[in-house]
N, C-alpha and C. Protein backbone atom coordinates (compact mmCIF):
# COMPACT_ATOMS: atom_id res chain seq x y z
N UNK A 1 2.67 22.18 23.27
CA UNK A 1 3.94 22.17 24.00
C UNK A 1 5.02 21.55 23.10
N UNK A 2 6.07 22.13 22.99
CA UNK A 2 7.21 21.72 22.12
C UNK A 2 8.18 20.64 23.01
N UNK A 3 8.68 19.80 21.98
CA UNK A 3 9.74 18.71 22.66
C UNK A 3 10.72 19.60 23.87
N UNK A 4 11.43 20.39 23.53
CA UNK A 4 12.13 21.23 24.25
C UNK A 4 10.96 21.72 25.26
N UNK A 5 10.24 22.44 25.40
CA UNK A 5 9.53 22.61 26.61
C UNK A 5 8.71 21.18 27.64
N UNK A 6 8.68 20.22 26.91
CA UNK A 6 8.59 19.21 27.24
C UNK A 6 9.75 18.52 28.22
N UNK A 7 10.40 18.27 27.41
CA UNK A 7 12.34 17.64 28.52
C UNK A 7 12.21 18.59 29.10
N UNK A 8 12.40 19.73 28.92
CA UNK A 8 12.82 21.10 30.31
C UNK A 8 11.41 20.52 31.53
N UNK A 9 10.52 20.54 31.74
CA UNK A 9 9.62 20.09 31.90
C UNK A 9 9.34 19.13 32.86
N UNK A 10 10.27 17.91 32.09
CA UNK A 10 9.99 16.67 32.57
C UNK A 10 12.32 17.04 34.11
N UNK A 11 12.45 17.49 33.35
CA UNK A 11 13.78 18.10 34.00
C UNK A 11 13.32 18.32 35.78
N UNK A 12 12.79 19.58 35.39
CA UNK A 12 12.61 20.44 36.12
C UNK A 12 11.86 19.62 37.43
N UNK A 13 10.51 18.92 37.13
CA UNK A 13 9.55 18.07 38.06
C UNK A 13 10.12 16.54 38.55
N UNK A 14 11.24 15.91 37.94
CA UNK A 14 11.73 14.99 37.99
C UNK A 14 13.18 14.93 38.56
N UNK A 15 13.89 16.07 39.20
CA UNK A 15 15.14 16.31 39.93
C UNK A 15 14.52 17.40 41.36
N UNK A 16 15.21 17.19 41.84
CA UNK A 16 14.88 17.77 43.33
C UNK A 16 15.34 18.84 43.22
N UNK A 17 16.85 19.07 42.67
CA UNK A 17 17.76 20.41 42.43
C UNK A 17 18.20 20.35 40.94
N UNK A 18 17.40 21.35 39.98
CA UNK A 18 18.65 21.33 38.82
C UNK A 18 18.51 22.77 38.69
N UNK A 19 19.64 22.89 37.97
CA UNK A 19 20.50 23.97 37.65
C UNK A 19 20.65 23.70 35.88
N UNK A 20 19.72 24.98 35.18
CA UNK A 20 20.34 24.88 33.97
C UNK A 20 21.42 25.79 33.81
N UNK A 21 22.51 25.54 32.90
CA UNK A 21 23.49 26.42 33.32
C UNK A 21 24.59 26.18 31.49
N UNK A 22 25.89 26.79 31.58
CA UNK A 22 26.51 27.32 30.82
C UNK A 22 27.75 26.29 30.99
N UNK A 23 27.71 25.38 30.46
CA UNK A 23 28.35 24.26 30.69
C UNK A 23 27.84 23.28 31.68
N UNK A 24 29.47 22.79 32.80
CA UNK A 24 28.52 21.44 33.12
C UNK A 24 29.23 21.87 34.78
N UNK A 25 28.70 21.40 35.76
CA UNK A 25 28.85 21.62 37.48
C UNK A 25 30.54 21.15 37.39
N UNK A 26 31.13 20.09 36.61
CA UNK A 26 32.79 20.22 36.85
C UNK A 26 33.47 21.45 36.10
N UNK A 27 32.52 21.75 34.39
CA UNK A 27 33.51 22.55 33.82
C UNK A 27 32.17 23.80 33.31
N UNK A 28 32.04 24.96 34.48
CA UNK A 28 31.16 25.69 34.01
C UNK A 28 31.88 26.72 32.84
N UNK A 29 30.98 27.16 31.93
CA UNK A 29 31.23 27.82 30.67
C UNK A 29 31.26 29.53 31.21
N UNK A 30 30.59 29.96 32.47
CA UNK A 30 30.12 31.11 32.43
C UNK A 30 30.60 31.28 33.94
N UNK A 31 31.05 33.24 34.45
CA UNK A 31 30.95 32.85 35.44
C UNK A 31 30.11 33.30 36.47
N UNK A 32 28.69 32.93 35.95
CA UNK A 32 27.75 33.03 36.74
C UNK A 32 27.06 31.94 36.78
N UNK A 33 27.64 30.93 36.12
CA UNK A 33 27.10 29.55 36.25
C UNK A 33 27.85 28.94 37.19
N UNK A 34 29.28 29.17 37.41
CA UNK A 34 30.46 29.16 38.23
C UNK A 34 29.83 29.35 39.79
N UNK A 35 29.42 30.41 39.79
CA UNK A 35 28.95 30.83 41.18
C UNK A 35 27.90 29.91 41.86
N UNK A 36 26.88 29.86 41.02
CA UNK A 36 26.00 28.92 41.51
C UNK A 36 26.25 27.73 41.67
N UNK A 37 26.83 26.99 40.94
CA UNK A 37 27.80 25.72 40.69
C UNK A 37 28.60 25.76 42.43
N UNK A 38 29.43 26.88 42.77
CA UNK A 38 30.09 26.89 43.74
C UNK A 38 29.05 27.11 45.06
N UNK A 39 28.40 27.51 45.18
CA UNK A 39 26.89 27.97 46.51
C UNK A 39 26.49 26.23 46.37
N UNK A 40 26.46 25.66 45.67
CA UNK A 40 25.35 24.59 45.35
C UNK A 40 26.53 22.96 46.00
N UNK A 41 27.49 23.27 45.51
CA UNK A 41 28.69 21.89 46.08
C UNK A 41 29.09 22.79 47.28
N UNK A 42 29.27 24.01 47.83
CA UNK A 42 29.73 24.52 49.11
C UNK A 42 28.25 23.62 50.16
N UNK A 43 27.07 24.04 49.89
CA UNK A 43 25.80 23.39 50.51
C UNK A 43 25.99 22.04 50.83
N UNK A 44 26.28 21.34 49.35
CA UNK A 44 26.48 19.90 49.20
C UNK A 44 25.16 19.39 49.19
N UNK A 45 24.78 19.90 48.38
CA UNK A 45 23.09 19.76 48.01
C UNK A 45 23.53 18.79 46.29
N UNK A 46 22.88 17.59 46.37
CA UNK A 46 22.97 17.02 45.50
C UNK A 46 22.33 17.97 44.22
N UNK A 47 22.36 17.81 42.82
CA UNK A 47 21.75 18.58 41.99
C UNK A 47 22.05 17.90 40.61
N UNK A 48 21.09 18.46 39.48
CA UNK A 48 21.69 17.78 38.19
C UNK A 48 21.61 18.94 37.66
N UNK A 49 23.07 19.39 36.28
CA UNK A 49 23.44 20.50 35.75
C UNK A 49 22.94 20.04 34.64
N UNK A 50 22.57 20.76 33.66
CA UNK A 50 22.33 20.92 32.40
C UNK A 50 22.95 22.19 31.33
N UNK A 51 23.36 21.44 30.84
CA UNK A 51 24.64 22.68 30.10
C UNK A 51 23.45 23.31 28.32
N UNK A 52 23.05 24.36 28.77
CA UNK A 52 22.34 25.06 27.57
C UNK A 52 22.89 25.12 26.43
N UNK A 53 24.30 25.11 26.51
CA UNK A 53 25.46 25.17 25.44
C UNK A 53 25.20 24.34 24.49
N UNK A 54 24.12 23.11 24.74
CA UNK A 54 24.25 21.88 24.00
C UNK A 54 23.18 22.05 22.85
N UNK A 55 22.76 23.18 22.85
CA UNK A 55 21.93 23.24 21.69
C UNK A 55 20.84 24.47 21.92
N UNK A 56 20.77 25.18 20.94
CA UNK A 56 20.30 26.62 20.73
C UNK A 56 18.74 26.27 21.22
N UNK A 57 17.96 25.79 20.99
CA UNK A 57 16.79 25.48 21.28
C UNK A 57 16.99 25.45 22.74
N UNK A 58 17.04 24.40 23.30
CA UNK A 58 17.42 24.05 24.72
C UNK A 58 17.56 25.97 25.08
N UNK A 59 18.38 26.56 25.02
CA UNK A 59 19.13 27.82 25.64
C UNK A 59 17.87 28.66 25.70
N UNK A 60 17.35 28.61 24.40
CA UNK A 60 16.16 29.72 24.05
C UNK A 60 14.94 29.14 25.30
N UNK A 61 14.61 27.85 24.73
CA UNK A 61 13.61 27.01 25.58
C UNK A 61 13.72 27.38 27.28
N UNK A 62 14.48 27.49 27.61
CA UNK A 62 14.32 27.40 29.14
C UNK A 62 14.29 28.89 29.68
N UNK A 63 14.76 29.90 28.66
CA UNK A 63 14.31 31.49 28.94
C UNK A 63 12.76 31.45 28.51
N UNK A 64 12.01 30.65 27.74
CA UNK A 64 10.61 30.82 27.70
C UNK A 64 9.68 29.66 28.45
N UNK A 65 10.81 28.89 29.00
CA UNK A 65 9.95 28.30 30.29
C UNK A 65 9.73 29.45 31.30
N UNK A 66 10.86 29.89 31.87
CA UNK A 66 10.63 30.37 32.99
C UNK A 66 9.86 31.75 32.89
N UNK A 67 10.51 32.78 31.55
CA UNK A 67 9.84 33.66 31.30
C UNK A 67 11.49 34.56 32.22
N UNK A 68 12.38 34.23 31.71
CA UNK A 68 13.47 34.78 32.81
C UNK A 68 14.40 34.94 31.60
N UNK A 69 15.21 36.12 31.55
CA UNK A 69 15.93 36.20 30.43
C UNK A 69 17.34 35.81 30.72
N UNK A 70 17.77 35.36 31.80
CA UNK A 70 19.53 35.09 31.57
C UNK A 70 19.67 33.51 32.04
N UNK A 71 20.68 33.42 31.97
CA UNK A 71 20.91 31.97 32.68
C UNK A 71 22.50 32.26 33.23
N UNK A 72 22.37 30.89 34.27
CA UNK A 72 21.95 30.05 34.46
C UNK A 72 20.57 30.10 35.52
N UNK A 73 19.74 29.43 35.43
CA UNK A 73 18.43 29.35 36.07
C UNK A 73 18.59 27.93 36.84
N UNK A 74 18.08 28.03 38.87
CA UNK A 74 18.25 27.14 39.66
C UNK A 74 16.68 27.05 39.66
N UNK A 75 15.98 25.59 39.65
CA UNK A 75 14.63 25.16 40.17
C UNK A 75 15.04 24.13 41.17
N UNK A 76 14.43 23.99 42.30
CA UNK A 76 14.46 22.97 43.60
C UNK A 76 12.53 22.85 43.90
N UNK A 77 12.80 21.68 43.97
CA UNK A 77 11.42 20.76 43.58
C UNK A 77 10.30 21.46 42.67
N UNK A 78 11.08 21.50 41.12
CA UNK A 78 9.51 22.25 40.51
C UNK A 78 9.70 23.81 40.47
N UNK A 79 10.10 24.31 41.37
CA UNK A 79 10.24 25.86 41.94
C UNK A 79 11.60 26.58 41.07
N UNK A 80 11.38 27.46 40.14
CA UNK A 80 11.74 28.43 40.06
C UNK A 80 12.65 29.69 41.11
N UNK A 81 13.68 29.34 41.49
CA UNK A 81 14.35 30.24 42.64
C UNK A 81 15.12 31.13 41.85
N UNK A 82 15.73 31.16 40.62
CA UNK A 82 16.14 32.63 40.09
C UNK A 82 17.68 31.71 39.74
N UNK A 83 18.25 33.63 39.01
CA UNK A 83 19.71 33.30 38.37
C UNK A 83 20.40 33.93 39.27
N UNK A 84 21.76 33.96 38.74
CA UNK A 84 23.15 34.22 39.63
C UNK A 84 22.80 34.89 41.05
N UNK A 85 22.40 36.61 40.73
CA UNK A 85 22.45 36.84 41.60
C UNK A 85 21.44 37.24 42.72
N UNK A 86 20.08 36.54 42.04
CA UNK A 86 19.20 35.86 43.50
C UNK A 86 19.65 35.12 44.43
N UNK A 87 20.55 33.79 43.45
CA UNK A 87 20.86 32.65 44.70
C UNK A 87 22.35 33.45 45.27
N UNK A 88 22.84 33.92 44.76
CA UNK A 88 24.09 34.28 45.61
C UNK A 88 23.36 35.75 47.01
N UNK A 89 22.28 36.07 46.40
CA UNK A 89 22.34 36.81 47.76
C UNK A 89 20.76 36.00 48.57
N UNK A 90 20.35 35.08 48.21
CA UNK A 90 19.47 34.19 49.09
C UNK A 90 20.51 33.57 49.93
N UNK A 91 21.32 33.15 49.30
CA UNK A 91 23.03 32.26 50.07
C UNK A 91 23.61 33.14 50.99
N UNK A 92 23.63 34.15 50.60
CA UNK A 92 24.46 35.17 52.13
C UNK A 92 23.62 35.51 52.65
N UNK A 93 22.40 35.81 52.69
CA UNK A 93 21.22 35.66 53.67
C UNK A 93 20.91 34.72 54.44
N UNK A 94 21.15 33.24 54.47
CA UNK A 94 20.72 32.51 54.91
C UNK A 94 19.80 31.62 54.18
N UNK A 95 18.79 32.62 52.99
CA UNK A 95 17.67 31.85 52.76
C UNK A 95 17.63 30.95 51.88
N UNK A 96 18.60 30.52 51.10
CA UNK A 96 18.71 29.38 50.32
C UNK A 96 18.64 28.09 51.09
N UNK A 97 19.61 28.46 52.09
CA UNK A 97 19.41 27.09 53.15
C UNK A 97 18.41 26.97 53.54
N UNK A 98 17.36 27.80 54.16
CA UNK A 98 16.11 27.42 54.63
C UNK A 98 15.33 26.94 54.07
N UNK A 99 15.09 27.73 52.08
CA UNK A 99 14.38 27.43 51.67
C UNK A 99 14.71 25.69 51.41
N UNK A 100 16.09 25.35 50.89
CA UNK A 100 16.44 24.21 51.10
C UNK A 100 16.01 22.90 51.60
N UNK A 101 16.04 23.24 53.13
CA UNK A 101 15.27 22.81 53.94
C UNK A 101 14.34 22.47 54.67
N UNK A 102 13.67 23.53 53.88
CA UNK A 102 11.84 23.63 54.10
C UNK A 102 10.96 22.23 52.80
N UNK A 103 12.16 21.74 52.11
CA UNK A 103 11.78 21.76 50.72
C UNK A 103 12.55 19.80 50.96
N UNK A 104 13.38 20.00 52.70
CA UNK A 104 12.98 18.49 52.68
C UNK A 104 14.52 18.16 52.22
N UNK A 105 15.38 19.22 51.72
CA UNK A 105 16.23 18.49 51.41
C UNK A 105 17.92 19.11 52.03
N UNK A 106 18.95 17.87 52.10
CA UNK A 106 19.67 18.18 52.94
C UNK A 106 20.63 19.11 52.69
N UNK A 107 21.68 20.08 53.86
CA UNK A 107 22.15 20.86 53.69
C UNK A 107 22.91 20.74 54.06
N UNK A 108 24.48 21.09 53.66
CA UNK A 108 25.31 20.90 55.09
C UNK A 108 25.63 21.68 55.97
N UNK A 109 25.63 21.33 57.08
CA UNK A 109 25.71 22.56 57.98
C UNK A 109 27.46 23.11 58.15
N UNK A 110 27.58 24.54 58.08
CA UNK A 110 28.74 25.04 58.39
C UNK A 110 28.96 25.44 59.41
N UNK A 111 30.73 25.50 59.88
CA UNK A 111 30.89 26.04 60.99
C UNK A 111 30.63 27.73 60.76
């Protein structure tokens, strides 16, 4: 196991919600990191961003963690839930929140 698959790793099992992504949750780089970034503070689901930008390894590394070729990539506890536009249409489905919530963690509820 390489250092980089290692931190991604220790990332992923050690945050409840992260989001690797294309910059950072105030200043996303991409805008499909944007989107998720926006589904994820609309929820108000706490989360930690990780900006891939910060180094070529890191970027490569977390497309051969998951085995997923784009980013940004959302994991919630451990779990693998997909890029842009899984969570944006789990989010207009409903099922992000559930899964959310099944998973223990809080959501906010909308009118």
């Amino acid at each position: 196991m390489t250092d980089t698959h290692a931190m991604i790793d220790t990332e992923v099992q050690s945050n409840d919600v992260v989001l690797f992504m294309k910059g950072t949750p105030q200043m996303p780089m991409c805008g499909f990191s944007g989107q998720v970034v926006q589904i994820l503070d609309y929820l108000g689901v706490p989360y930690k961003g990780i900006n891939v930008l910060a180094s070529n390894e890191l970027r490569q590394g977390i497309k051969d963690y998951s085995n997923w070729p784009t980013i940004p990539q959302l994991y919630v506890k451990g779990e693998f839930i997909g890029g842009a536009d899984i969570v944006r249409e789990m989010f207009q489905a409903g099922e992000l929140q559930s899964h959310l919530k099944s998973r223990g963690l809080q959501v906010r509820e909308t009118a």
